[in-house]
Protein backbone atom coordinates (compact mmCIF):
# COMPACT_ATOMS: atom_id res chain seq x y z
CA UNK A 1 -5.92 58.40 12.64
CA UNK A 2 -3.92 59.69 15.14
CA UNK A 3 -3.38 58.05 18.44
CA UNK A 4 -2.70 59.68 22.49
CA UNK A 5 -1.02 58.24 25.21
CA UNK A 6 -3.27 58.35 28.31
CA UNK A 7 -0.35 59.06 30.20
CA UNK A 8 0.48 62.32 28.29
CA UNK A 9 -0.94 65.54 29.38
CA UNK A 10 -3.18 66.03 26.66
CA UNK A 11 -6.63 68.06 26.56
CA UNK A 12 -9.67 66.99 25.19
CA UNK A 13 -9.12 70.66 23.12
CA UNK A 14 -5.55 69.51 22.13
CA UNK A 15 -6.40 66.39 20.81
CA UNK A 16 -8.61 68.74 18.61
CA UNK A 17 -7.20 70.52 17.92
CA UNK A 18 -4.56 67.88 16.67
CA UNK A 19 -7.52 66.52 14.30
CA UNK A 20 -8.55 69.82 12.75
CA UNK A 21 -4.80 70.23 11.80
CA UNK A 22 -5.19 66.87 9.56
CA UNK A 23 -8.75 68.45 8.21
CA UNK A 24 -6.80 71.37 7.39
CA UNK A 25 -4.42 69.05 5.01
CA UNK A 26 -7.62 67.81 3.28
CA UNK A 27 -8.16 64.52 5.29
CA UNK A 28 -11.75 63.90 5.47
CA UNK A 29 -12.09 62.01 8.62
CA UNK A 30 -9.89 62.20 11.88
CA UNK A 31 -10.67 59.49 14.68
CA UNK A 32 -8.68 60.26 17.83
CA UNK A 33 -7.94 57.40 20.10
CA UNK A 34 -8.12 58.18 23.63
CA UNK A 35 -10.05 55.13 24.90
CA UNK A 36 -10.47 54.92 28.82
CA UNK A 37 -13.67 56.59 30.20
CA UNK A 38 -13.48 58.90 27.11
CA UNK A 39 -13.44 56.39 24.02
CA UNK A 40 -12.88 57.55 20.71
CA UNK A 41 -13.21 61.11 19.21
CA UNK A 42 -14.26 61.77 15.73
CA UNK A 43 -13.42 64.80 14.20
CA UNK A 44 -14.94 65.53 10.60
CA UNK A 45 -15.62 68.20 7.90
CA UNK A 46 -19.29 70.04 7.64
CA UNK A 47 -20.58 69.05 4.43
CA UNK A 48 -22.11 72.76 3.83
CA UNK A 49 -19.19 74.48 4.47
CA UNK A 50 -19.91 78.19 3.30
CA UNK A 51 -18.26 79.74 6.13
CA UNK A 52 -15.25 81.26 3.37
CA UNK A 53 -12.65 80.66 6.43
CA UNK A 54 -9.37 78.92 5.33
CA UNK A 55 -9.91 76.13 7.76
CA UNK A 56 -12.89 73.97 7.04
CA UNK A 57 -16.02 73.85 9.35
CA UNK A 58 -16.00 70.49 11.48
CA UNK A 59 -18.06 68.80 13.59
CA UNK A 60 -16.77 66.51 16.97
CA UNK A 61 -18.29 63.30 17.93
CA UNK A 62 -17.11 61.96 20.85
CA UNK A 63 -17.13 57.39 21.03
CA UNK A 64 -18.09 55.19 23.46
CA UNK A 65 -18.16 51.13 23.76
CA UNK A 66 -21.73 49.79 23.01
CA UNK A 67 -24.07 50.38 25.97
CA UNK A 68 -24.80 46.05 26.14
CA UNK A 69 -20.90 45.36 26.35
CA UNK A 70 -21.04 42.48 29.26
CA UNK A 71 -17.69 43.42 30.72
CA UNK A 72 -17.72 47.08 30.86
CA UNK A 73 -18.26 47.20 34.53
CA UNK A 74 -15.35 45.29 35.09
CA UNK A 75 -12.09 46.81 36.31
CA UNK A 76 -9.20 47.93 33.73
CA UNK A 77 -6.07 45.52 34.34
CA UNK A 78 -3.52 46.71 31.66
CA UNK A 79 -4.02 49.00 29.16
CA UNK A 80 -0.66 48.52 27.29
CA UNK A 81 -2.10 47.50 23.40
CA UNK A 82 -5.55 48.70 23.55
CA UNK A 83 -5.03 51.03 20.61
CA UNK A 84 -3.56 48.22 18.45
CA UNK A 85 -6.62 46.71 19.51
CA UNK A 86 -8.89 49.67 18.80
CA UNK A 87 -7.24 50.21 15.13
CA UNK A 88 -7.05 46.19 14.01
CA UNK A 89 -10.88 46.17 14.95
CA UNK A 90 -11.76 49.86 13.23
CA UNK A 91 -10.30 48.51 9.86
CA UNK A 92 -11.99 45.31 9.81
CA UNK A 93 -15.33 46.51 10.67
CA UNK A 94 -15.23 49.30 8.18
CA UNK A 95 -13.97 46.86 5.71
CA UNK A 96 -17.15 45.22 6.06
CA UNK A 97 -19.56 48.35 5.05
CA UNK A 98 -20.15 49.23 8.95
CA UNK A 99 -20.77 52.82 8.90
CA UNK A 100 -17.64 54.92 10.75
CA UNK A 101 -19.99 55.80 13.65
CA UNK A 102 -20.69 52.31 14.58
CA UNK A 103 -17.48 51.08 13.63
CA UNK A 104 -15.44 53.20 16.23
CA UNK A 105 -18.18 52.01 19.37
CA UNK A 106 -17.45 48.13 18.49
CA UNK A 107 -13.82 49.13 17.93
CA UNK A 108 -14.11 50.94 21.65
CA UNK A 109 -15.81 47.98 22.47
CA UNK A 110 -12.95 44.89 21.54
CA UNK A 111 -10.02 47.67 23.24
CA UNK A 112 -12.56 47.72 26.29
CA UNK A 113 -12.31 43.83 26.18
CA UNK A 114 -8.81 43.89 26.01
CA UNK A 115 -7.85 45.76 28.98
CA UNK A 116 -9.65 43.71 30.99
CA UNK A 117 -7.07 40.76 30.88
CA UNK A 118 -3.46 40.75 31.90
CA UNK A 119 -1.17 42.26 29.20
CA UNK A 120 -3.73 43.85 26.91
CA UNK A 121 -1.45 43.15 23.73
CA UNK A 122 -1.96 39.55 24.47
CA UNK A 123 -5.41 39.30 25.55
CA UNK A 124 -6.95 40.41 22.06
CA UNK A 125 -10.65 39.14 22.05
CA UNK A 126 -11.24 36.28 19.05
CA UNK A 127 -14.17 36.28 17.34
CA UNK A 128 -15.80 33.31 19.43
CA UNK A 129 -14.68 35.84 22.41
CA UNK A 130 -16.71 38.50 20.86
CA UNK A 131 -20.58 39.03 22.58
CA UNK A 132 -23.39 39.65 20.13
CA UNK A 133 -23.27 43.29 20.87
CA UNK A 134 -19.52 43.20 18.78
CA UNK A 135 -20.30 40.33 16.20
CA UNK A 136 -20.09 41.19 12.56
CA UNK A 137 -23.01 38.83 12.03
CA UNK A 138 -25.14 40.87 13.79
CA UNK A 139 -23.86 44.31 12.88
CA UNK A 140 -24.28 43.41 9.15
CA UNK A 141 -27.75 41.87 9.65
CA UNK A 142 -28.49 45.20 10.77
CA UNK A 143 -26.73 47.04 7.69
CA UNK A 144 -29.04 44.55 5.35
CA UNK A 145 -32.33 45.40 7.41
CA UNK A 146 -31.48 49.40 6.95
CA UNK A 147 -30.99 48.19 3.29
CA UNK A 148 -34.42 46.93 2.40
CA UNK A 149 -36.07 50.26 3.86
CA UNK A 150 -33.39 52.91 2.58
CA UNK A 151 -31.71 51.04 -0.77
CA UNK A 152 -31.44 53.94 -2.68
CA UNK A 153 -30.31 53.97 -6.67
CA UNK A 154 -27.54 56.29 -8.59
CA UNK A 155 -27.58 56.98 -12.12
CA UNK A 156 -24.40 56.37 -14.04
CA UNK A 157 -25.47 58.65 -17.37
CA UNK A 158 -24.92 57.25 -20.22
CA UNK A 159 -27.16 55.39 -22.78
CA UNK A 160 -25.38 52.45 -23.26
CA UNK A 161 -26.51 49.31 -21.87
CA UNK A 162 -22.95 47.67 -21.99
CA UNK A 163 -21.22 50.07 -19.47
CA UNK A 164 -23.51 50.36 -17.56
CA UNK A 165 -23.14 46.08 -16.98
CA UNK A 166 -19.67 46.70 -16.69
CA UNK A 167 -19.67 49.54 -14.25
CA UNK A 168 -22.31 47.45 -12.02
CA UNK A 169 -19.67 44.63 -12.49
CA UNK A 170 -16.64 46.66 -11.14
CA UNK A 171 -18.57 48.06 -8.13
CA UNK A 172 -19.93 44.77 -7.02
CA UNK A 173 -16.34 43.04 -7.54
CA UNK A 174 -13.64 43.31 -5.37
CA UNK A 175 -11.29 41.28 -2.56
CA UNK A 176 -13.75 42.68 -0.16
CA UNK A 177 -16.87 40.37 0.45
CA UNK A 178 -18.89 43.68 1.43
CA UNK A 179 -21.56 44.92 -1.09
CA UNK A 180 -22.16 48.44 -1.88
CA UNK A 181 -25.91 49.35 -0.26
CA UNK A 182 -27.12 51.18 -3.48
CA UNK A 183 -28.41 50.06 -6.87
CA UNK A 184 -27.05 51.47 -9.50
CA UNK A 185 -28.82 52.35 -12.61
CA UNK A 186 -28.52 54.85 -15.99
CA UNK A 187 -29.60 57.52 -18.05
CA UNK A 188 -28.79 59.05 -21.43
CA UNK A 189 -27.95 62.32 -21.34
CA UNK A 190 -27.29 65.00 -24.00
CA UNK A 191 -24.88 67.15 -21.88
CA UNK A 192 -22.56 70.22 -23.77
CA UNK A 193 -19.53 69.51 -24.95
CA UNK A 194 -17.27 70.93 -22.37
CA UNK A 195 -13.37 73.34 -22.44
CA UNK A 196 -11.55 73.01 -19.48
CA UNK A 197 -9.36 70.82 -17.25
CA UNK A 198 -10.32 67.42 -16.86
CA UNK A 199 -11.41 67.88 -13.33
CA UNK A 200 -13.10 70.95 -14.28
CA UNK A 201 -15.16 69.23 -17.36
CA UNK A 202 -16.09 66.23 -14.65
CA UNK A 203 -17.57 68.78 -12.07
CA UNK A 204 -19.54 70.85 -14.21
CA UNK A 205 -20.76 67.98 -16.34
CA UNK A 206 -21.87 66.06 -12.64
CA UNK A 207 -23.36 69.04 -11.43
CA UNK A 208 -25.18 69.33 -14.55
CA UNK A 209 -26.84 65.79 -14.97
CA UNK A 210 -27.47 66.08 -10.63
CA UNK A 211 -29.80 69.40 -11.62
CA UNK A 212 -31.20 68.07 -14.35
CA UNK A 213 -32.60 64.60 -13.02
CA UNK A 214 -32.93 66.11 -9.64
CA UNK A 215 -31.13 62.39 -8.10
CA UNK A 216 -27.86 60.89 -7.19
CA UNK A 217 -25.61 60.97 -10.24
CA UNK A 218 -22.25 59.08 -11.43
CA UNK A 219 -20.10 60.25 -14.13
CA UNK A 220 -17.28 58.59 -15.86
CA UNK A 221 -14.58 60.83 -18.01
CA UNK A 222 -11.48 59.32 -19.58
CA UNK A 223 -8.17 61.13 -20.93
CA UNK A 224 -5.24 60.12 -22.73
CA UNK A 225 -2.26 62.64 -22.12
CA UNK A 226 1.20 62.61 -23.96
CA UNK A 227 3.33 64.27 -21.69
CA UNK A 228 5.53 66.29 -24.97
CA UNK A 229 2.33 67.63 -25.31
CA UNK A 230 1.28 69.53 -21.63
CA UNK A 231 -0.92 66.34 -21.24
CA UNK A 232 -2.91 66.77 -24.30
CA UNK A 233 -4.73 64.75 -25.96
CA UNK A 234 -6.43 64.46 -22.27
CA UNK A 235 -10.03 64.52 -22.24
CA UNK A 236 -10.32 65.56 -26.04
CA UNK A 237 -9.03 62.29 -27.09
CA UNK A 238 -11.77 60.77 -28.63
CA UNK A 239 -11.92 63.72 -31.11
CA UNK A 240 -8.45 63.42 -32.04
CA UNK A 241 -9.15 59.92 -32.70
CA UNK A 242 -11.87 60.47 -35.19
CA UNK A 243 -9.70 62.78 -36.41
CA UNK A 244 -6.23 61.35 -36.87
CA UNK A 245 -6.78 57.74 -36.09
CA UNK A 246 -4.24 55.34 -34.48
CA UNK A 247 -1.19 56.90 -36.82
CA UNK A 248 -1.98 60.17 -36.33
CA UNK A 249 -2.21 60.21 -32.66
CA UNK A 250 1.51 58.74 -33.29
CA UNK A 251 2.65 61.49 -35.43
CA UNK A 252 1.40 64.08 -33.02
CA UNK A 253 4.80 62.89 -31.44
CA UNK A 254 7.04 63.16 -34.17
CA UNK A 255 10.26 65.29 -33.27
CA UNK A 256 9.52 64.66 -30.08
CA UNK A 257 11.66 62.11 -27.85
CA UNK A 258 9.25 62.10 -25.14
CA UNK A 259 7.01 59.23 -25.47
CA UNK A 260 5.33 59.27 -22.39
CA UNK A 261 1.73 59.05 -21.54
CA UNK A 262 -0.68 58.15 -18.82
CA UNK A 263 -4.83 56.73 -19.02
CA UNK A 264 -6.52 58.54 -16.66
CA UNK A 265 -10.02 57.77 -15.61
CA UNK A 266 -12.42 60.31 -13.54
CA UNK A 267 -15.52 59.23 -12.12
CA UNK A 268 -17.48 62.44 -10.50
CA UNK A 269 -20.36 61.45 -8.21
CA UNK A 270 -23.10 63.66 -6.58
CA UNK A 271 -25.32 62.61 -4.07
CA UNK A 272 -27.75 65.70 -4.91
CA UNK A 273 -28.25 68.33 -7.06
CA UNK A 274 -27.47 70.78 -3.92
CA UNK A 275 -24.54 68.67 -3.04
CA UNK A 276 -20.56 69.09 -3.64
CA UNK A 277 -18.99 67.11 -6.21
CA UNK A 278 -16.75 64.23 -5.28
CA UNK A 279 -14.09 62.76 -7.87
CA UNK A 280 -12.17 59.69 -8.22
CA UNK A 281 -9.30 59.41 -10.31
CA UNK A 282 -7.57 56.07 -11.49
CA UNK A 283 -4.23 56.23 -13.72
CA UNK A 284 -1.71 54.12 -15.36
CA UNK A 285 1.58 55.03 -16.73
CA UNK A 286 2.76 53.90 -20.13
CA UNK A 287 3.56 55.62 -23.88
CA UNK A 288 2.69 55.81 -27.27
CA UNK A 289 3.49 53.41 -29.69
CA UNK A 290 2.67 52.28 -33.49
CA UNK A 291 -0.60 50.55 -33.17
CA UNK A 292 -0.48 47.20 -32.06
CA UNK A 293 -3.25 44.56 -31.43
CA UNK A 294 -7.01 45.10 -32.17
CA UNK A 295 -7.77 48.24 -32.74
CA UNK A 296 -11.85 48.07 -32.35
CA UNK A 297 -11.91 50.05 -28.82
CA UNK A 298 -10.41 52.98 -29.11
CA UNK A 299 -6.95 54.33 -28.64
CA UNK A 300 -5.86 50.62 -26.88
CA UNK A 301 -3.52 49.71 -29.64
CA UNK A 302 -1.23 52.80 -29.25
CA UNK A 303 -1.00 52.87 -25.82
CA UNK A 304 1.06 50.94 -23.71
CA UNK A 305 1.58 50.71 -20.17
CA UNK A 306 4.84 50.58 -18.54
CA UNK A 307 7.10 48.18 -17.74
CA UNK A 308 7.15 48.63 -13.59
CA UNK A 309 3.15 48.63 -14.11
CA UNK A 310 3.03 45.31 -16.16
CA UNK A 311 5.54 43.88 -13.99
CA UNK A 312 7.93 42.55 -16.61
CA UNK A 313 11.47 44.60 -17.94
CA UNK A 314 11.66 41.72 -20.69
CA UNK A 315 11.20 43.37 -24.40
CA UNK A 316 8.65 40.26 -25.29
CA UNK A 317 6.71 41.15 -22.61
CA UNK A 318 5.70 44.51 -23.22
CA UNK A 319 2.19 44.57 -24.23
CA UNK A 320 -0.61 47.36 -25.46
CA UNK A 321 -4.32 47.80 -23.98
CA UNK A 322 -5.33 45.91 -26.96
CA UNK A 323 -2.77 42.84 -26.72
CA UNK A 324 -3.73 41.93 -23.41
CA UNK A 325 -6.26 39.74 -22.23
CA UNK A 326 -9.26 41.38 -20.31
CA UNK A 327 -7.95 39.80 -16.62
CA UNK A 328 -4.48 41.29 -17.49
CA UNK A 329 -5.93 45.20 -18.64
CA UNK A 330 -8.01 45.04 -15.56
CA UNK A 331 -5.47 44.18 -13.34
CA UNK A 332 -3.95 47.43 -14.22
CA UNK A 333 -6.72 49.39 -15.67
CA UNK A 334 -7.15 53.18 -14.77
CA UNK A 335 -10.81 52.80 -15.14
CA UNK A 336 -10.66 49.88 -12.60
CA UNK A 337 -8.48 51.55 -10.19
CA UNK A 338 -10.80 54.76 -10.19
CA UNK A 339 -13.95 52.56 -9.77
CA UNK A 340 -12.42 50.51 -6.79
CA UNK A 341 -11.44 54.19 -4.95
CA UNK A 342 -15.28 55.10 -5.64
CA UNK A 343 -16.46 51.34 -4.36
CA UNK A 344 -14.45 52.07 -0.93
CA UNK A 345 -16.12 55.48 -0.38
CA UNK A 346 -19.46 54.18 -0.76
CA UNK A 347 -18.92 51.66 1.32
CA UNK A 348 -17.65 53.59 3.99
CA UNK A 349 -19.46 56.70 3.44
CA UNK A 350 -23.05 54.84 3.12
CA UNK A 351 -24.49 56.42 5.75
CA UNK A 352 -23.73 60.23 4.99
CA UNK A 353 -24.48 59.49 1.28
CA UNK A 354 -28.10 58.08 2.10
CA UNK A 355 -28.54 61.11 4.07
CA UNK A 356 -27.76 63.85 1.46
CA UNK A 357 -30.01 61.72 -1.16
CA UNK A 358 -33.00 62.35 -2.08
């Protein structure tokens, strides 16, 4: 976000021209705060964007306090603090599910309520002060009423039952009370085996399950990279498993004192099979060691996480994928990390999503 004094000689084109310069370093969203007569400004990227320019197509949405708000015909006392006021009420809104749109007008609307009242930095509305128009109650009772009419699914492909629980599980759960509007649901898929980047294998293998069930798609890709190595293994890991099992991935190391390794996770979603590809990526630091724990799920046993991201620099500590108990791996888990960065954007991105599905 980026915030304007009212007092400052800014134009409506500088302000702007101020968001387009954080489009330009790949922010998705800019929301100017202006408030006064002009509210908010929203500043965002085109989705088709196949203009070839350098800077990306955007489109400007200009903010203003709900229409109902009782006191907006009241006069402005102090405005000192109304865009603390405007930013503590974005964030909790949007932390709810409300879509950005609607988020920034009840925003506009608690700074409007603010500046009403003698030293706007103390006068913050509480949520008995809050009119019906602003009340989260009421805002999400219309985010569940959109929901029965427009609930739309996405297929996570796979053919296996069991993830598909567990990826339902990880969307569903979080420290946010807010529920993602979309079912999700799956698909087996034969898709080619795929050479290239992990990002690149993620795209192409999205965009290739999107076409071919013509919906909504989720992917999930997972890499294991030794740093000696240029980050190989990465997303060829489970081959090299087959391969070399848990001693030979250690051996891959020998005469090498670089142990280091990272989990990655990349989930690559698609709201359409005309629509761009958007990826997630969750990772944990740790290295390779002799196999330790059960070694029924893959490469868990060798790997294990570091000591700054198991929170312990004790020896006994130190603990592999395998040794630890499911609450500890998920605390930590690049898989859960990548799911709760894809759980945010369809929370906040509901809207746009529903609109580019089919």
């Amino acid at each position: 976000m980026w915030f304007t004094n009212e007092e400052e000689s800014v134009t409506g084109e500088g302000e702007e021209a101020m968001a387009k310069s954080l489009l330009d370093k790949g922010i998705r969203h800019a929301v100017i705060v202006t408030l006064g007569e002009r509210g908010a400004m929203i500043v965002r990227r085109c989705k088709d964007d196949s203009s070839g320019n350098d800077s990306p197509q955007t489109q400007t949405i200009m903010i203003s306090e709900p229409a109902d708000l009782p006191c907006k015909d009241e006069p402005v006392v102090d405005t000192v603090g109304a865009g603390d006021a405007f930013c503590g009420a974005l964030a909790a809104y949007l932390s709810r599910g409300v879509e950005l749109e609607k988020a920034a007008s009840v925003a506009c609307g608690v700074a409007s309520m603010s500046v009403r009242k003698k030293s706007a930095q103390e006068s913050y509305p509480s949520a008995s002060d809050l009119p019906d128009c602003l009340k989260l109650k009421s805002l999400e009772q219309n985010i569940e009423d959109v929901d029965k009419d427009t609930r739309k699914a996405i297929t996570f492909v796979t053919g296996n039952k069991n993830k598909l629980i567990e990826v339902q599980r990880l969307l569903t759960t979080s420290s946010s009370s807010s529920s993602i509007p979309f079912d999700i649901t799956n698909h087996k898929l034969d898709l080619p085996e795929l050479q290239g980047t992990p990002e690149e294998i993620a795209r192409v293998k999205c965009q290739t399950a999107a076409k071919e069930l013509q919906s909504a798609v989720l992917t999930e890709d997972t890499c294991l990279c030794f740093r000696a190595l240029n980050d190989l293994p990465g997303p060829y890991i489970k081959w090299f498993l087959d391969g070399l099992g848990h001693e030979g991935l250690n051996k891959l190391l020998e005469g090498f004192e670089d142990t280091r390794a990272y989990a990655q996770t990349i989930i690559a979603f698609c709201p359409g099979p005309d629509s761009d590809i958007v990826l997630f990526q969750g990772q944990t630091e740790g290295r390779i060691v002799p196999s330790r724990g059960p070694k029924d799920f893959g490469w868990d046993a060798v790997f294990e996480p570091t000591d700054e991201e198991q929170g312990s620099t004790y020896e006994e500590d130190r603990k592999t994928y395998a040794e630890m108990t499911k609450d500890e791996k998920n605390a930590i888990s690049h898989r859960g990390r990548a799911f709760e960065k894809f759980r945010d954007y369809l929370l906040t991105e509901a809207d746009s999503i529903l609109k580019d599905m089919r």
